[in-house]
Protein backbone atom coordinates (compact mmCIF):
# COMPACT_ATOMS: atom_id res chain seq x y z
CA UNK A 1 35.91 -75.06 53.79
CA UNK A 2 35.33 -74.49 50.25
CA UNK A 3 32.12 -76.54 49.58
CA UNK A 4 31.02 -74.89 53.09
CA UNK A 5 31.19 -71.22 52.23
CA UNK A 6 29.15 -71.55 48.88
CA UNK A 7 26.32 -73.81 51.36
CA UNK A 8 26.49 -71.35 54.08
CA UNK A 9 25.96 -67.81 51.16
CA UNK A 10 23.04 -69.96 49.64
CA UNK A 11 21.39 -70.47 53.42
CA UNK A 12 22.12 -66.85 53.81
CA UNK A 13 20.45 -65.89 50.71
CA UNK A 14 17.55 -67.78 51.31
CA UNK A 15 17.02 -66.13 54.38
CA UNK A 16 17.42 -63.07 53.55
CA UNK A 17 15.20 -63.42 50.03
CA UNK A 18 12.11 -64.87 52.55
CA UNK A 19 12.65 -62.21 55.47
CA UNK A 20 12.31 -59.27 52.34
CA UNK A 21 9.01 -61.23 50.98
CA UNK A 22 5.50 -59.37 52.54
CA UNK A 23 2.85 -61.22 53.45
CA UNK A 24 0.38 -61.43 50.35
CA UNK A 25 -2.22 -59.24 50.66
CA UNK A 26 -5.55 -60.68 50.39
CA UNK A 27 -7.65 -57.21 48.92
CA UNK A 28 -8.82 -57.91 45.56
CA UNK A 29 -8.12 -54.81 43.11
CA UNK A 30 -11.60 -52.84 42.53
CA UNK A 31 -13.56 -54.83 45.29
CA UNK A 32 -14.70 -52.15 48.23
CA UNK A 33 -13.47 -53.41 51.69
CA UNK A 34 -15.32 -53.43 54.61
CA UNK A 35 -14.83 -51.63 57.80
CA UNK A 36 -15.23 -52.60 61.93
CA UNK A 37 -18.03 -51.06 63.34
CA UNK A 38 -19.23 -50.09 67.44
CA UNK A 39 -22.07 -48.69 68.00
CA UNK A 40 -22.48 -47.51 71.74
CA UNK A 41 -26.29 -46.97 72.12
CA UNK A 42 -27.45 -44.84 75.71
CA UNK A 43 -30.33 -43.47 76.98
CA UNK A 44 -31.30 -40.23 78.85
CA UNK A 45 -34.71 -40.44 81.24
CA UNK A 46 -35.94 -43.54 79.93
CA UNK A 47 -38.70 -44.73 82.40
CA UNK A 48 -40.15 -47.92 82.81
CA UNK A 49 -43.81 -47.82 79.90
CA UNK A 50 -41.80 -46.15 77.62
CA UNK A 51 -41.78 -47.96 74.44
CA UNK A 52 -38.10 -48.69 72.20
CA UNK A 53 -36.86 -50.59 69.17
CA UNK A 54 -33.68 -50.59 67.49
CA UNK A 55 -32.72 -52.48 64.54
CA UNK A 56 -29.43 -53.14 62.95
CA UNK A 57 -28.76 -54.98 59.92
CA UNK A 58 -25.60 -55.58 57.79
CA UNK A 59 -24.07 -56.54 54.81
CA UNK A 60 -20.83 -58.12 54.58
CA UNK A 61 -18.02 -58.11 51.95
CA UNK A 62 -18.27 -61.94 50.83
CA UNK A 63 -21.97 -62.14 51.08
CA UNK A 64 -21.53 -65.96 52.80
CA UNK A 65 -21.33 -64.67 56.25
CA UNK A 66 -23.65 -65.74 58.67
CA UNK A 67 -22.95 -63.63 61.93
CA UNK A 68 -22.20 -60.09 61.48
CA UNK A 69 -22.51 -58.52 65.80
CA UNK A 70 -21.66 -59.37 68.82
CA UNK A 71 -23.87 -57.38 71.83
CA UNK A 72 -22.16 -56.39 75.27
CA UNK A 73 -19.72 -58.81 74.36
CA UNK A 74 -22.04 -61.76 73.49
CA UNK A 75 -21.49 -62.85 69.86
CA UNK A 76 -24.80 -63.36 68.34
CA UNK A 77 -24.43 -66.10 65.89
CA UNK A 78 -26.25 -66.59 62.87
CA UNK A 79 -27.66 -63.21 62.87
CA UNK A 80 -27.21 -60.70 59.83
CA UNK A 81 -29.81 -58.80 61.68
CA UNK A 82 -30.78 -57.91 65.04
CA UNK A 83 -33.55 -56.32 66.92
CA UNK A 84 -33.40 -54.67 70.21
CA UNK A 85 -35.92 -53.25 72.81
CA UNK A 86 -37.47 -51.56 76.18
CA UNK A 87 -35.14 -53.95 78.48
CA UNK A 88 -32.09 -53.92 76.67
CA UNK A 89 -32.18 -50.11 76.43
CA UNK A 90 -33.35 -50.16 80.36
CA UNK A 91 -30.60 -52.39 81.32
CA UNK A 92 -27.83 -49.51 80.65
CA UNK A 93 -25.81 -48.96 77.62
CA UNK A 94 -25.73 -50.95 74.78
CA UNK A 95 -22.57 -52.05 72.62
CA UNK A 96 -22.85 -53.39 69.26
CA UNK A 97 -19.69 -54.30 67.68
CA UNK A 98 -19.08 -55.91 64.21
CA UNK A 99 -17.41 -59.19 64.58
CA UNK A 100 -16.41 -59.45 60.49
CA UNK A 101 -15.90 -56.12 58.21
CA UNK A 102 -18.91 -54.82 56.84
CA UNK A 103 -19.60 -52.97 53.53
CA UNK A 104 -22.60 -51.00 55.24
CA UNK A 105 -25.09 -51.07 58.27
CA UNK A 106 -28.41 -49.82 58.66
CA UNK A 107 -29.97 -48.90 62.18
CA UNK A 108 -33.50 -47.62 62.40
CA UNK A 109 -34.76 -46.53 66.02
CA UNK A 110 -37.94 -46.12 66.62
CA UNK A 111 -40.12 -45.50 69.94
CA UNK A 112 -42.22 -42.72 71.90
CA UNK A 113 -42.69 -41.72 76.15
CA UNK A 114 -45.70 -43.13 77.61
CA UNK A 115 -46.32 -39.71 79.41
CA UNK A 116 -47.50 -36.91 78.14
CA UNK A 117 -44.95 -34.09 78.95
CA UNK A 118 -42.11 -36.44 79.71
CA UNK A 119 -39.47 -37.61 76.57
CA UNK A 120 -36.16 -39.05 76.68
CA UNK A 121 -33.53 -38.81 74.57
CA UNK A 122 -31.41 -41.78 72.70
CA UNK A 123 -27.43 -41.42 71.75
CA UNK A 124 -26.17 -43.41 68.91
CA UNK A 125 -22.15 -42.96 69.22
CA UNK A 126 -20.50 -44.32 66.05
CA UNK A 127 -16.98 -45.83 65.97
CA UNK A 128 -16.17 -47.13 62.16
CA UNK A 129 -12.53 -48.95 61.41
CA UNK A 130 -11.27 -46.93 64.94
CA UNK A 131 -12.60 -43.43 64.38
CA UNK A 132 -15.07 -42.22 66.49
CA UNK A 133 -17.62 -40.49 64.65
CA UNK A 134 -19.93 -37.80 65.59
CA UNK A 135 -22.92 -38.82 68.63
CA UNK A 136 -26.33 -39.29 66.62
CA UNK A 137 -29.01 -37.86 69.43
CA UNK A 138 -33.20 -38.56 69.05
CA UNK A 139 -35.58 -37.10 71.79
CA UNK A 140 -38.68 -39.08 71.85
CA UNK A 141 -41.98 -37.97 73.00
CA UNK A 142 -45.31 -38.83 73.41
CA UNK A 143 -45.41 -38.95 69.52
CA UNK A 144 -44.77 -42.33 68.00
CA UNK A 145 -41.14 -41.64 66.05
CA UNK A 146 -38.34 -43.04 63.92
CA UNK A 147 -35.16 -42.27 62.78
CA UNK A 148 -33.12 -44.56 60.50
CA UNK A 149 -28.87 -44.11 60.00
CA UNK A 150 -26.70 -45.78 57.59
CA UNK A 151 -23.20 -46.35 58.04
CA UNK A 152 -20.26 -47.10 55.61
């Protein structure tokens, strides 16, 4: 009983030193950390002959990533950059999520209605590390435009 209880305090200790140890964080002091992006991307009165391009690159915090978005759920691999058009915007909403944190992102959107008198109108909603941020709205006419966003 004697050489037990000194055993059984040390196994105790032990325990009770690793249970009150954190996990080691991982952020380097000074270096900015990245952030989770979404992007949900919808259209109002887009019509077939109207003309659409959206770009979206990033730039991740270790600069040795490969693969920064994943669209409608399909991770696009090796892709830093990504370019999207008339049948992706004509398909329904589009969600671009970040599948690594980024440092920024740059999306430039560019198009014009193949009408005269008719436009339509693009929506942009922002989510970045959980917050949603406010909707970024374009109305394209018959006027070749484009609008470019950054994100941090």
């Amino acid at each position: 009983m004697k050489r037990t209880l000194p055993i059984l305090l040390a196994g105790l200790f032990m325990v009770a030193l690793l249970a009150g140890c954190s996990k080691e964080d991982n952020n380097t002091p000074g270096l900015p950390q990245g952030k989770s992006m979404k992007f949900t991307i919808t259209a109002t009165d887009f019509q077939a002959g109207d003309y659409f391009d959206l770009t979206l690159a990033g730039g991740s915090t270790d600069g040795q990533a490969s693969t920064f978005f994943k669209v409608n759920g399909a991770t696009l691999d090796n892709q830093q950059v990504i370019s999207l058009g008339e049948s992706d915007l004509a398909a329904g909403p589009i969600v671009i999520e970040s599948v690594r944190p980024l440092l920024v992102a740059s999306m430039s959107i560019g198009g014009f209605s193949s009408t005269d008198g008719h436009s339509y109108t693009v929506e942009v909603a922002p989510v970045i590390d959980g917050t949603p941020q406010n909707p970024l709205t374009k109305t394209f006419n018959s006027d070749a435009e484009s609008v470019s966003y950054e994100f941090k």
